[in-house]
Protein backbone atom coordinates (compact mmCIF):
# COMPACT_ATOMS: atom_id res chain seq x y z
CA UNK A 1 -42.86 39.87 -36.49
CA UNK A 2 -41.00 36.78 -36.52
CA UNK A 3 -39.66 35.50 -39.89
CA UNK A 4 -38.61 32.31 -38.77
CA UNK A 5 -41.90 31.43 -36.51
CA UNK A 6 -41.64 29.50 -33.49
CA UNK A 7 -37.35 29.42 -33.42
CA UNK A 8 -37.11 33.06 -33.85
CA UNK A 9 -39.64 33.28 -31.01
CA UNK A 10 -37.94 31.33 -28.54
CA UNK A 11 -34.11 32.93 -29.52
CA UNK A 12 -35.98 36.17 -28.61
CA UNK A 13 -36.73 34.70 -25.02
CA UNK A 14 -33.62 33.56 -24.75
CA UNK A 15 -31.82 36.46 -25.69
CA UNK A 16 -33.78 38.39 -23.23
CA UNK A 17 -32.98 36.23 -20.40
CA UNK A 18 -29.31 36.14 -21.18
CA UNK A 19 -29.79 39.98 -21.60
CA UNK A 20 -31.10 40.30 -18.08
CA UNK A 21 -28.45 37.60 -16.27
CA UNK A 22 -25.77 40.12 -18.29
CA UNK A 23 -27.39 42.95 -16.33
CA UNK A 24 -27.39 41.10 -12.91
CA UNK A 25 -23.58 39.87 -12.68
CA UNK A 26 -22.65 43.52 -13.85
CA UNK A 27 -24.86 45.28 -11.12
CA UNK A 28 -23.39 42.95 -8.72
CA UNK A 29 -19.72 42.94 -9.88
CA UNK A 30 -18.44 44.17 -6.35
CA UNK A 31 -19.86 41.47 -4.56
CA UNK A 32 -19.48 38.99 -7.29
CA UNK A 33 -15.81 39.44 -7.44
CA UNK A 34 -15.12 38.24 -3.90
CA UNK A 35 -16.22 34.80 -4.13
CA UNK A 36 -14.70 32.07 -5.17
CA UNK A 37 -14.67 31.40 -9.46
CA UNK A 38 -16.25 28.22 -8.88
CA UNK A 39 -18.84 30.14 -6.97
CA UNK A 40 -18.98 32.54 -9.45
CA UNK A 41 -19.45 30.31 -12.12
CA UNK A 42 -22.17 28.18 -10.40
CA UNK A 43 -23.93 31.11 -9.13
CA UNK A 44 -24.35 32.46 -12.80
CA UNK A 45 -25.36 29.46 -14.20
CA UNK A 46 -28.07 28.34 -11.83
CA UNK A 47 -29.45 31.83 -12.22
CA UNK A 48 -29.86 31.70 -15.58
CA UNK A 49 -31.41 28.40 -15.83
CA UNK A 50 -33.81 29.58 -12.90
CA UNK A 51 -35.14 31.50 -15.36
CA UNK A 52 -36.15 29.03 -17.63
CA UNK A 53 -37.99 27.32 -14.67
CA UNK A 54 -41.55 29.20 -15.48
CA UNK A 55 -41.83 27.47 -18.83
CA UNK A 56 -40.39 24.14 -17.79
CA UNK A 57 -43.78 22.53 -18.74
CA UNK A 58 -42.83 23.22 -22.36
CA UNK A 59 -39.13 23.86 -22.39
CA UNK A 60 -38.05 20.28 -24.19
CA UNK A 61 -40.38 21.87 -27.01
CA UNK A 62 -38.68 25.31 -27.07
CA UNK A 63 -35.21 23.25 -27.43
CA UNK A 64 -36.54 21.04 -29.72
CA UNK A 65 -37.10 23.82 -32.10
CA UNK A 66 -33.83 25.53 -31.51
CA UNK A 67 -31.90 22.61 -32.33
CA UNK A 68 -33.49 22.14 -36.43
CA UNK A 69 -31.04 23.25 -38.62
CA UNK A 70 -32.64 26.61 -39.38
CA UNK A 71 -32.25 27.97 -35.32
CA UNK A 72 -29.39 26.04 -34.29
CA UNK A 73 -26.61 28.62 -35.89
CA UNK A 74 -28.33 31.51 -33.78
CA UNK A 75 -28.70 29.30 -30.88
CA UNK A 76 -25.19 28.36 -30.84
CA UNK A 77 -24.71 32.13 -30.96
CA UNK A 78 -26.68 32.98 -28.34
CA UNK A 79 -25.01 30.33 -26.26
CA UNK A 80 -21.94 31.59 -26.73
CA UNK A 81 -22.24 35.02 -25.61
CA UNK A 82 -23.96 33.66 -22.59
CA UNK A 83 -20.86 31.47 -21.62
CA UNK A 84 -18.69 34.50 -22.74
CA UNK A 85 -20.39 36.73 -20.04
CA UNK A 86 -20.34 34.64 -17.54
CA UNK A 87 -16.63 34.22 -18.02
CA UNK A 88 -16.15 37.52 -18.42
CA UNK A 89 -18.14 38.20 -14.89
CA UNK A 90 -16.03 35.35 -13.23
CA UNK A 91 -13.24 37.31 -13.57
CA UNK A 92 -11.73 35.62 -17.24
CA UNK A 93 -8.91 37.43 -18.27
CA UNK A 94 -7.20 34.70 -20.74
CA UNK A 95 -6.25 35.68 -24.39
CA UNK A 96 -4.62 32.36 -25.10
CA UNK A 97 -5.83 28.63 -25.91
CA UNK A 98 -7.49 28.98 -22.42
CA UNK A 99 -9.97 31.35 -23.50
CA UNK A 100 -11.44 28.12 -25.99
CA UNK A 101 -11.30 25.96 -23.64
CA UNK A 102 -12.85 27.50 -20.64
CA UNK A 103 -15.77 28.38 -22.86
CA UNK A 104 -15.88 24.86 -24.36
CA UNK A 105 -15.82 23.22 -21.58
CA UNK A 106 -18.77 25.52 -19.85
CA UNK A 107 -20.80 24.85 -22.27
CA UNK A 108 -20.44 21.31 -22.12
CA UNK A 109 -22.12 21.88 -18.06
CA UNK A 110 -24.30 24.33 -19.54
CA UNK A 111 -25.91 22.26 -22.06
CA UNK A 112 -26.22 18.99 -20.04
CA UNK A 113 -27.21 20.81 -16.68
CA UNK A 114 -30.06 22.32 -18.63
CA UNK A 115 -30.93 18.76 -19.94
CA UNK A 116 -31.05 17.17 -16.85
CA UNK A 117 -33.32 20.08 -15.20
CA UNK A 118 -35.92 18.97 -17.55
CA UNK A 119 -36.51 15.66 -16.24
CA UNK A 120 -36.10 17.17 -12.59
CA UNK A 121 -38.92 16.64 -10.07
CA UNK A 122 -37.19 17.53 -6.99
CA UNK A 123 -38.22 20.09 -4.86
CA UNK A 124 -36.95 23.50 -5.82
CA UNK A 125 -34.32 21.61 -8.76
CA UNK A 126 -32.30 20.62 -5.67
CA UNK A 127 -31.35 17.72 -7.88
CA UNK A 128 -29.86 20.03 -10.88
CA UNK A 129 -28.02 22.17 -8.61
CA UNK A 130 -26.03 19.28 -7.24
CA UNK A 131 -25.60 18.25 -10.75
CA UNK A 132 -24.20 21.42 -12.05
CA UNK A 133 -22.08 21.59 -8.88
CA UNK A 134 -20.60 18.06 -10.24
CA UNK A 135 -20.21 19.42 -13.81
CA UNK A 136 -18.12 22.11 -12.84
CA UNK A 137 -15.89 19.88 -10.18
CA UNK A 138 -15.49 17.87 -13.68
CA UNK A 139 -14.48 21.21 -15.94
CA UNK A 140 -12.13 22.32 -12.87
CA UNK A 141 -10.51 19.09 -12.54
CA UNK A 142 -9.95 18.79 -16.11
CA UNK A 143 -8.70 22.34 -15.99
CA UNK A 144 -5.93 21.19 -13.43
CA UNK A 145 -5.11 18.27 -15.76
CA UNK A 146 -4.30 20.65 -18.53
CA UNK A 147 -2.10 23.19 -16.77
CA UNK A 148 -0.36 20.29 -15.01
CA UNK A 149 0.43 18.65 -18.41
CA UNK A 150 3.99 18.89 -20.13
CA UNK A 151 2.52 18.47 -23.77
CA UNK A 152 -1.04 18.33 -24.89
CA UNK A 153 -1.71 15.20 -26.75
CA UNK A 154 -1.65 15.51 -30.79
CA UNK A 155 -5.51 14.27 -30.77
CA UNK A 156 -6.21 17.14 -28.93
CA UNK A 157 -4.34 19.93 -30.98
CA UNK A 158 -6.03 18.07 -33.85
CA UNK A 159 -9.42 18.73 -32.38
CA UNK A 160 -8.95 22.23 -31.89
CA UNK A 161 -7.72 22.93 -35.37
CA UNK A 162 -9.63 21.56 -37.37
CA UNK A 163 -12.94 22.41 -37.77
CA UNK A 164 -15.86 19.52 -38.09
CA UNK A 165 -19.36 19.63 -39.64
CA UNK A 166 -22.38 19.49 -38.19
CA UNK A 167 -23.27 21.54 -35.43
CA UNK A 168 -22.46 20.38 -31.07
CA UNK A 169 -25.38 22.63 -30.14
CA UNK A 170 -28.17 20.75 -32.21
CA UNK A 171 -26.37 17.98 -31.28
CA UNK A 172 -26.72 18.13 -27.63
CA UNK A 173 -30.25 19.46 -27.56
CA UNK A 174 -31.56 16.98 -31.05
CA UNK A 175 -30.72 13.54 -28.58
CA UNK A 176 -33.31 14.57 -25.77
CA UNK A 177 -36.33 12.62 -25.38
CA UNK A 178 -39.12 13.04 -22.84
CA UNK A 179 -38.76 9.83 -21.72
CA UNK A 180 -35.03 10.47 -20.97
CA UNK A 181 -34.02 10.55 -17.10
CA UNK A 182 -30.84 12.16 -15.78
CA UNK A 183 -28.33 8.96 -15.49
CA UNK A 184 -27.85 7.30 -11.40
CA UNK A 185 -24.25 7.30 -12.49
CA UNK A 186 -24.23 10.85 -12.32
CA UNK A 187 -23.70 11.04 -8.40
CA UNK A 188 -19.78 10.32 -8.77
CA UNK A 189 -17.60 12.86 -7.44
CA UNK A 190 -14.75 13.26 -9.34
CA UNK A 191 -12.97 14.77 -7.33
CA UNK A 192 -12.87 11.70 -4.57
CA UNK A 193 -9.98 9.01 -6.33
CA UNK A 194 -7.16 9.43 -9.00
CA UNK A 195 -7.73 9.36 -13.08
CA UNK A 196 -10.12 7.06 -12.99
CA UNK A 197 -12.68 9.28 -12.25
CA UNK A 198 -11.74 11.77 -14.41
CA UNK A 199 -14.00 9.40 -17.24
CA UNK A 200 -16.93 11.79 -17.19
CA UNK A 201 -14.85 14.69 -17.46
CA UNK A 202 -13.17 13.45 -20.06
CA UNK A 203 -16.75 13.04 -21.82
CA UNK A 204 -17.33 16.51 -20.81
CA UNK A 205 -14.58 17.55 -22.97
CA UNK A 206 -15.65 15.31 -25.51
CA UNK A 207 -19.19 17.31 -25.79
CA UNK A 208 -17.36 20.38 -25.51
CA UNK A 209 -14.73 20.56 -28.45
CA UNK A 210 -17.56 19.46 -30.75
CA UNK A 211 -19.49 22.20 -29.86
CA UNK A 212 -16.47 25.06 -30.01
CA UNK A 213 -15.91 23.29 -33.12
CA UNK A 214 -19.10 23.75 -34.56
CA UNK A 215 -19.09 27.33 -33.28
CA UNK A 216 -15.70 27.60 -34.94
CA UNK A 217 -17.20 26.68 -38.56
CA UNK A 218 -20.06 28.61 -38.16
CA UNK A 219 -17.77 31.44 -37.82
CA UNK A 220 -19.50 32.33 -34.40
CA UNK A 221 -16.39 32.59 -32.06
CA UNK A 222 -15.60 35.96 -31.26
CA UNK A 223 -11.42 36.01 -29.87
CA UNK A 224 -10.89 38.58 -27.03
CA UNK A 225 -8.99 41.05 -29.38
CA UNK A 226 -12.27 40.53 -31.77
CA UNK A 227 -11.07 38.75 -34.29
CA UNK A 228 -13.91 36.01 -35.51
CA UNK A 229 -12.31 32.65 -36.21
């Protein structure tokens, strides 16, 4: 049933649970719509990684396996079209450079919001949720920081246009260990005093156009008028 074992098994589960969080923002679109996009955004993300929670006992394993080289170009898919729904549900309407970088970014607090849940013992993931609510202050202040700018720095452009090899998914998911706990520096807000706490945004970023890039190569990225780049 599954060619490709194990990975093939676990893309299916994910696929069904991005599937079913699809289902839920559309059915609620009415309500969804009124809050605020941060809201939105958290709210879509913390329901999808709820879902996860059931298997949490042997979810390091199931990313393990998604990240060897054989998986990781369908799991960057599949990661993808999660981040593009949940854009798409938060009310997304950008056909420019935006529409990269919202999704980059997002997947960046996707990715590392999923990692820290794994090492989570709090009661009810309390202790995820107020990381995720950190990651996105990050991608919104780094959000403000673009649209504020004059010019976007050379290095940046460069980033974006250029593709890279290797692949930011596998990447992300290939450096967890079990005995990896989620970092005490993590508690900044970055929203509380000028650039210089904008540093873990900036590595937010960082993680993010390496995984758009790999996306990018992979030939993954679907553009809003369909066009795969």
């Amino acid at each position: 049933m599954f060619s490709r074992g194990a990975g093939e098994l676990v893309e299916h589960l994910i696929r069904q649970h991005n599937k079913q969080l699809a289902q839920e923002l559309q059915s609620n679109q009415q309500e969804f719509s009124k809050l605020p996009v941060r809201q939105r955004i958290a709210i879509a993300i913390r329901k999808r990684l709820e879902m996860n929670a059931k298997y949490m006992d042997v979810w390091p394993q199931a990313l393990a396996i998604v990240a060897q080289p054989t998986n990781a170009p369908a799991a960057a898919k599949l990661l993808f079209q999660l981040l593009d729904d949940i854009w798409y549900a938060a009310g997304d309407t950008s056909t420019d450079v935006n529409w990269y970088t919202k999704r980059a970014l997002l997947a960046a607090v996707y990715t590392s919001t999923e990692l820290y849940m794994l090492t989570d013992f709090s009661p009810g993931y309390h202790d995820t949720w107020e990381q995720l609510d950190r990651r996105i202050a990050d991608v919104l202040w780094i959000g403000g920081a673009v649209r504020n700018a004059t010019a976007v720095p050379q290095q940046i452009l460069t980033a974006f246009l250029q593709p890279v090899t290797g692949t930011g998914y596998a990447s992300s998911y290939g450096s967890y260990s079990s005995s990896s706990t989620p970092s005490s520096s993590s508690s900044r807000s970055p929203a509380s005093s000028g650039w210089a706490e904008g540093s873990a945004a900036a590595d937010t970023a960082a993680a993010a156009v390496e995984t758009v890039h790999a996306a990018r190569q992979l030939r993954l990225v679907t553009t809003p008028t369909g066009m795969v780049v």
